[in-house]
N, C-alpha and C. Protein backbone atom coordinates (compact mmCIF):
# COMPACT_ATOMS: atom_id res chain seq x y z
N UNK A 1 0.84 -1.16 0.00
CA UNK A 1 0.00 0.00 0.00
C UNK A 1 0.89 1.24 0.00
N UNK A 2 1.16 2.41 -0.81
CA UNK A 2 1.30 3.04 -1.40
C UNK A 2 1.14 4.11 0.31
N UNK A 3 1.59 5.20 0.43
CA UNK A 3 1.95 6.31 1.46
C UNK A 3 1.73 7.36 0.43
N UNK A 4 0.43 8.21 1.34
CA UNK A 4 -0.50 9.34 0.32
C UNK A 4 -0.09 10.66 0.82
N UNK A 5 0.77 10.69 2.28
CA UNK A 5 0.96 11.67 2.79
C UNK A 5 2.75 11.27 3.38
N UNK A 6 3.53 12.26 3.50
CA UNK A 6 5.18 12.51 3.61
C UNK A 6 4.86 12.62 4.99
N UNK A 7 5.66 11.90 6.07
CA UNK A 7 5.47 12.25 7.29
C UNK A 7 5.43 13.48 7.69
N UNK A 8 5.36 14.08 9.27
CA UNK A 8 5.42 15.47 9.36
C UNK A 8 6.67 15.70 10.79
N UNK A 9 8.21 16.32 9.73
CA UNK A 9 8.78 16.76 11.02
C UNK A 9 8.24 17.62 11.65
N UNK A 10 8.95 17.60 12.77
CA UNK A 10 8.30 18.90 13.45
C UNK A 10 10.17 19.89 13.51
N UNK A 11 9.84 20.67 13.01
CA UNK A 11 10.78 22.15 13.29
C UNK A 11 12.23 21.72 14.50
N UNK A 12 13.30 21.79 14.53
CA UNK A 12 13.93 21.61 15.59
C UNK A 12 14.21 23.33 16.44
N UNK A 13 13.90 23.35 17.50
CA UNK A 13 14.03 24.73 18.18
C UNK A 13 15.18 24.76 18.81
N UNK A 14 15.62 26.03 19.12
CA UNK A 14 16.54 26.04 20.20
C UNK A 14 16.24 26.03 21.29
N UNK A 15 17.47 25.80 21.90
CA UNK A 15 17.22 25.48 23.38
C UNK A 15 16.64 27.03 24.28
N UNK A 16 15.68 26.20 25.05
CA UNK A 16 15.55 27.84 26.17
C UNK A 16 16.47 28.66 26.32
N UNK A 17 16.34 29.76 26.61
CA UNK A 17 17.71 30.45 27.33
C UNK A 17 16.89 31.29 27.87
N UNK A 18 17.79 31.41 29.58
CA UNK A 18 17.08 31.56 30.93
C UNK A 18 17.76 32.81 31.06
N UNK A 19 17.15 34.09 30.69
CA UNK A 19 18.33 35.21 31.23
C UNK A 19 17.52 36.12 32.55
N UNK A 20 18.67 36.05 33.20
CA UNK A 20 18.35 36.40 34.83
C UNK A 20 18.83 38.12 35.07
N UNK A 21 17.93 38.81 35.53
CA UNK A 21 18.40 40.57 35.41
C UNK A 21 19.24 40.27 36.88
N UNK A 22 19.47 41.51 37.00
CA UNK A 22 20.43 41.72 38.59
C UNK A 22 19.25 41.49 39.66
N UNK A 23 19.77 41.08 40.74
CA UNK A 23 19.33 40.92 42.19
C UNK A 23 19.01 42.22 42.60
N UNK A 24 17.86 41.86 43.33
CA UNK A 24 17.16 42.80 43.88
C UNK A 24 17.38 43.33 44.74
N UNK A 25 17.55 44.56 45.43
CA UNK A 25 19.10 44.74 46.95
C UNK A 25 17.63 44.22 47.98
N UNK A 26 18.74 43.36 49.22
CA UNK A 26 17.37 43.12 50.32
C UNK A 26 16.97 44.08 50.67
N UNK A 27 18.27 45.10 50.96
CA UNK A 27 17.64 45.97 51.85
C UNK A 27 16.60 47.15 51.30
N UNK A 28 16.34 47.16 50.30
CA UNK A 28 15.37 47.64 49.14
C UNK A 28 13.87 47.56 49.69
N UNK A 29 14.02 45.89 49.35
CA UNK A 29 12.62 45.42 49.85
C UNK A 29 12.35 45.59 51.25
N UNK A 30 13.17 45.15 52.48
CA UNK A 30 12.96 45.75 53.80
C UNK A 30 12.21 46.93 53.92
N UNK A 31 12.60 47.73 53.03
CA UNK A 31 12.37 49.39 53.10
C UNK A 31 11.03 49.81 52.66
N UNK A 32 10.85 48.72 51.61
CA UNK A 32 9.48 48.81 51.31
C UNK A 32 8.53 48.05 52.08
N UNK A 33 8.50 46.92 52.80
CA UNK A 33 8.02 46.42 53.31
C UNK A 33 7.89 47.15 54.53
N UNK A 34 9.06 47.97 55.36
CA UNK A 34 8.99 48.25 56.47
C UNK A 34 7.81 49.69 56.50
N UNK A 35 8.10 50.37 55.44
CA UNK A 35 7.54 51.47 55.30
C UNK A 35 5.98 51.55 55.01
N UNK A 36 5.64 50.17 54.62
CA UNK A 36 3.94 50.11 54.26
C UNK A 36 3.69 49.70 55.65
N UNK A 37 4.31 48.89 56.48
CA UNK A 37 3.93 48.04 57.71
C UNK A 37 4.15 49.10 59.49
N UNK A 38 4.37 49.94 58.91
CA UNK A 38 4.82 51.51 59.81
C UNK A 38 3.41 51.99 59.55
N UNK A 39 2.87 51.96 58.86
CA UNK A 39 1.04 52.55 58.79
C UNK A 39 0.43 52.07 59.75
N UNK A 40 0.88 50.50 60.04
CA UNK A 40 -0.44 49.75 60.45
C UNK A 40 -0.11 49.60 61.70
N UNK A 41 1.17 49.15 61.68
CA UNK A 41 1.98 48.06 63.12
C UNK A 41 2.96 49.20 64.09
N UNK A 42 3.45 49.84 63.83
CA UNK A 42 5.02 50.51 64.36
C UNK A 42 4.53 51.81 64.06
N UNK A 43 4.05 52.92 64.64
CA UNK A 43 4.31 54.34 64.35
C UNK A 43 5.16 54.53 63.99
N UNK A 44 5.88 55.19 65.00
CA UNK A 44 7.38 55.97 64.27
C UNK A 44 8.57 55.48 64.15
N UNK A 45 8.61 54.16 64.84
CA UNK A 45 9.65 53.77 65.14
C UNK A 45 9.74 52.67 63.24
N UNK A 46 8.98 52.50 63.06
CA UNK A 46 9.16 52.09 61.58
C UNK A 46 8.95 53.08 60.54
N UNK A 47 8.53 53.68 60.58
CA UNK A 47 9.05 55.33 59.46
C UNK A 47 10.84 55.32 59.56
N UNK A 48 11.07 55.71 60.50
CA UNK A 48 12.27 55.67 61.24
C UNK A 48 13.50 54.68 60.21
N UNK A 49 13.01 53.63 60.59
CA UNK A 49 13.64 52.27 59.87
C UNK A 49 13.54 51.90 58.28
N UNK A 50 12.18 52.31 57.96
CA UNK A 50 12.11 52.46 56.73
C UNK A 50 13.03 53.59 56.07
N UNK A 51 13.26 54.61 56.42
CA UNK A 51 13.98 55.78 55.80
C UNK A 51 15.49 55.44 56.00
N UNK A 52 15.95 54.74 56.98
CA UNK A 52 17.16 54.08 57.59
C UNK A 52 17.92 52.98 56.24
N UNK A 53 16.71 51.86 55.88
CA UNK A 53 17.34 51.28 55.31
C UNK A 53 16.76 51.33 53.71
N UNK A 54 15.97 52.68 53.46
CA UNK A 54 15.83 52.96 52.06
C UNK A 54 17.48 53.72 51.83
N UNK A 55 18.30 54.58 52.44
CA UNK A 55 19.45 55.10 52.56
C UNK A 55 20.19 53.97 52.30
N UNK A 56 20.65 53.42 53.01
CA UNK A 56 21.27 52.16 52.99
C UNK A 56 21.06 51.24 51.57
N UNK A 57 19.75 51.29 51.41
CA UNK A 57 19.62 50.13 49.98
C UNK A 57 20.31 51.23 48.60
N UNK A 58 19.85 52.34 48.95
CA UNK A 58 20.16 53.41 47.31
C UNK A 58 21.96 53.68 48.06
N UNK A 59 22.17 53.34 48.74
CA UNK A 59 23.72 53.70 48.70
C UNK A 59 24.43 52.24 48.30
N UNK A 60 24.11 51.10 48.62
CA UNK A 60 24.01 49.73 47.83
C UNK A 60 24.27 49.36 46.56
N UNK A 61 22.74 49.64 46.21
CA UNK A 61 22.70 50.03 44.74
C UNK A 61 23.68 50.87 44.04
N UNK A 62 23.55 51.93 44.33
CA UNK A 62 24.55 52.80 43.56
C UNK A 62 25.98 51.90 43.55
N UNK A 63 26.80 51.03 44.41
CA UNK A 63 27.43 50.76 44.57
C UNK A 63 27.50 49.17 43.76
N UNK A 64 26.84 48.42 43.72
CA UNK A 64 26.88 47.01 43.71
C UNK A 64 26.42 46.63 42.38
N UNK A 65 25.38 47.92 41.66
CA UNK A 65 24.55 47.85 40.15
C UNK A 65 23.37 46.79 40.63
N UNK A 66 22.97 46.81 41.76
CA UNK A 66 21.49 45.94 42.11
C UNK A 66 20.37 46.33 41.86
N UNK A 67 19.61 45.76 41.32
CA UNK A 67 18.31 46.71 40.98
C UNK A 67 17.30 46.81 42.25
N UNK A 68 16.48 47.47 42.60
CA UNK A 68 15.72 47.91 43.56
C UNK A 68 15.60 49.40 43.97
N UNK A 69 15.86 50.08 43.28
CA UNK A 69 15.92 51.65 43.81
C UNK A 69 14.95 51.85 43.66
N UNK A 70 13.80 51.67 42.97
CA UNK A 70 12.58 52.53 43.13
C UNK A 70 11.94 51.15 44.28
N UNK A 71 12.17 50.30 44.52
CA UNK A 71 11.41 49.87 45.55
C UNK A 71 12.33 51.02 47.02
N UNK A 72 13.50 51.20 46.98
CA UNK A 72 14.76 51.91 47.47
C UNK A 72 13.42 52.99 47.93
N UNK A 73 13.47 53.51 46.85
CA UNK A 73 12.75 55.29 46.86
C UNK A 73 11.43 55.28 47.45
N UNK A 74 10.42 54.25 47.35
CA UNK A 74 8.90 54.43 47.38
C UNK A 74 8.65 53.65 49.41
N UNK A 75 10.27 53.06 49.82
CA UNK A 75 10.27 52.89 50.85
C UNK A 75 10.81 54.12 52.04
N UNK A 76 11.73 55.30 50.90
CA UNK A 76 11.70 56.41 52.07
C UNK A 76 10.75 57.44 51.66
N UNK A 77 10.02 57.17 50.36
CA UNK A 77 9.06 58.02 50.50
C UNK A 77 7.80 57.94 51.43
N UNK A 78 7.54 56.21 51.81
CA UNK A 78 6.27 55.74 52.82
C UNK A 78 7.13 56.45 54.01
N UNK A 79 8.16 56.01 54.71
CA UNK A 79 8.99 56.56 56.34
C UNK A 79 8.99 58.24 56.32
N UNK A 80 9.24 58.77 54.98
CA UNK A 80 9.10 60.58 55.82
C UNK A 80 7.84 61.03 55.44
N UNK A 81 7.15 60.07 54.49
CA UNK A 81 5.67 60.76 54.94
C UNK A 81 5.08 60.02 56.26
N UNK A 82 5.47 59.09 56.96
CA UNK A 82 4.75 58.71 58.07
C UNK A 82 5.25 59.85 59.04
N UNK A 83 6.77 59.79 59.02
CA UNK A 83 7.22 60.37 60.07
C UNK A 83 6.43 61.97 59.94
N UNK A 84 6.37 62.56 58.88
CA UNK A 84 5.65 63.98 58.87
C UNK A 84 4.68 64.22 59.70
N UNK A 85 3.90 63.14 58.79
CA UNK A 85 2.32 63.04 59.78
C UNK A 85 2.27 62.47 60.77
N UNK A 86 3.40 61.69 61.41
CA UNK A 86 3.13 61.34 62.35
C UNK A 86 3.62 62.56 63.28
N UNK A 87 4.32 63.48 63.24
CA UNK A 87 4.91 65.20 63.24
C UNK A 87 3.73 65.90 64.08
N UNK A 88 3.18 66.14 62.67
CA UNK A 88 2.40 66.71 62.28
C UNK A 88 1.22 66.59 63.71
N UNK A 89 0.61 65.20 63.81
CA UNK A 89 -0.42 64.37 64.28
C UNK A 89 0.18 64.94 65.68
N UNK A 90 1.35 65.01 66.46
CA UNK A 90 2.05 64.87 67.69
C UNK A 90 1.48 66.37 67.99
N UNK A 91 1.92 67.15 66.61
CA UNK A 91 1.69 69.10 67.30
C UNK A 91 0.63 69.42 67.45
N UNK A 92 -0.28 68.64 66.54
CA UNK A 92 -1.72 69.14 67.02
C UNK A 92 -2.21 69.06 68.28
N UNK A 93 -2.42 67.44 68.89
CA UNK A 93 -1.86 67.26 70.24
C UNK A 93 -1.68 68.01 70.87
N UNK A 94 -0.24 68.16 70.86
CA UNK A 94 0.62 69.23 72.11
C UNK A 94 -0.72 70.80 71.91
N UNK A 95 -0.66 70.98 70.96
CA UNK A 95 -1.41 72.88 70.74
C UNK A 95 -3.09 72.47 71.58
N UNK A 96 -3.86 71.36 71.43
CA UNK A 96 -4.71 70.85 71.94
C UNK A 96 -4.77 71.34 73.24
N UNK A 97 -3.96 69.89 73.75
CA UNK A 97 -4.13 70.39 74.89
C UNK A 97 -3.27 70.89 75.59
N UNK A 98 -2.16 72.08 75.02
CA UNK A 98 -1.93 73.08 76.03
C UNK A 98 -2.89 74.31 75.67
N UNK A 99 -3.21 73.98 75.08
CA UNK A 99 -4.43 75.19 74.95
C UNK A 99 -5.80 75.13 75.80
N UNK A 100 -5.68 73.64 75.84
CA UNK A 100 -6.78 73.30 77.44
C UNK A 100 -5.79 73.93 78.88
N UNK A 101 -5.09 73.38 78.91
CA UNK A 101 -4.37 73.76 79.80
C UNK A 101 -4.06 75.04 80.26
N UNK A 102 -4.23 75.83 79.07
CA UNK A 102 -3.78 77.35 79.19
C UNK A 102 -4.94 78.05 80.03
N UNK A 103 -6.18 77.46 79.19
CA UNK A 103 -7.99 78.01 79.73
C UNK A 103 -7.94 77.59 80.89
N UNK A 104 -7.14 76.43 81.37
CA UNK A 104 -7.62 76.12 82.77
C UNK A 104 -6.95 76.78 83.78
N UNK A 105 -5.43 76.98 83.60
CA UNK A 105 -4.90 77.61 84.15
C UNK A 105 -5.18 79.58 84.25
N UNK A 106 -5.90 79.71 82.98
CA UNK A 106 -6.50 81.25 82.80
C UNK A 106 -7.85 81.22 83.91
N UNK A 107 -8.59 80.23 83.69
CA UNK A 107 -9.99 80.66 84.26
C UNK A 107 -9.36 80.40 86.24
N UNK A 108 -8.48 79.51 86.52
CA UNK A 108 -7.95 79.40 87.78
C UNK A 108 -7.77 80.45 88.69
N UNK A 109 -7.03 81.74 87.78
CA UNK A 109 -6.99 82.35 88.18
C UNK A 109 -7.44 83.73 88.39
N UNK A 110 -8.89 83.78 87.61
CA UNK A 110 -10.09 84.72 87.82
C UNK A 110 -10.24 84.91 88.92
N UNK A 111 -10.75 85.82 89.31
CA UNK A 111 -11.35 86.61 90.88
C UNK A 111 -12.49 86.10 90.69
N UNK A 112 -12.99 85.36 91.80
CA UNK A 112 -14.71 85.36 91.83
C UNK A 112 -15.46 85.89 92.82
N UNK A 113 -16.53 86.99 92.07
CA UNK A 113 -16.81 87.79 93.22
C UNK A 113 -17.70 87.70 94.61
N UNK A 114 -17.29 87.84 95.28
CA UNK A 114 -17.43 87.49 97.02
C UNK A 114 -19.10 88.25 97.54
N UNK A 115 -20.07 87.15 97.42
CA UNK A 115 -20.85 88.47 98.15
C UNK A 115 -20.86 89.10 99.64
């Protein structure tokens, strides 16, 4: 019996090739991680840390060619806007209530008149 159709190669491909960019600096991600988790968990004391080791990761980077600087950047941009508002949040506070304090200590010392 007679063959009506030519088999069918199939194409030979090349092999995968796996190309890997630069490492991500840790302390990058710390910074970002620390700086979203300073909202919820850590007032100031993680603003603080976040801005600490966003410094640290972009001085890294610059140094090592690691990629992560904008995770670098968007982790001291979360730490000095916490720390601002968290600033910010503290003076209102203080003006609050020394301004209670002031009325109380003002009205304390009114004369009240004696009949």
């Amino acid at each position: 019996m007679p063959q009506l159709y030519a088999p069918v190669q199939t194409p030979a491909y090349p092999p995968a090739v796996y190309v890997y960019g630069p490492r991500t600096n840790a302390s990058a991600v710390a910074s970002l991680v620390v700086g979203i988790l300073s909202w919820f968990l850590c007032p100031i004391i993680g603003g603080v840390i976040a801005v600490v080791l966003g410094h640290i990761a972009r001085r890294e980077i610059g140094r090592s060619g690691e990629s992560g600087g904008g995770l670098a950047i968007a982790g001291l941009i979360l730490g000095y806007a916490h720390i601002f508002f968290y600033g910010i949040f503290a003076i209102f506070w203080l003006v609050v209530f020394g301004g209670i304090a002031a009325l109380i200590g003002a009205t304390a010392t009114i004369p009240t008149p004696t009949p």
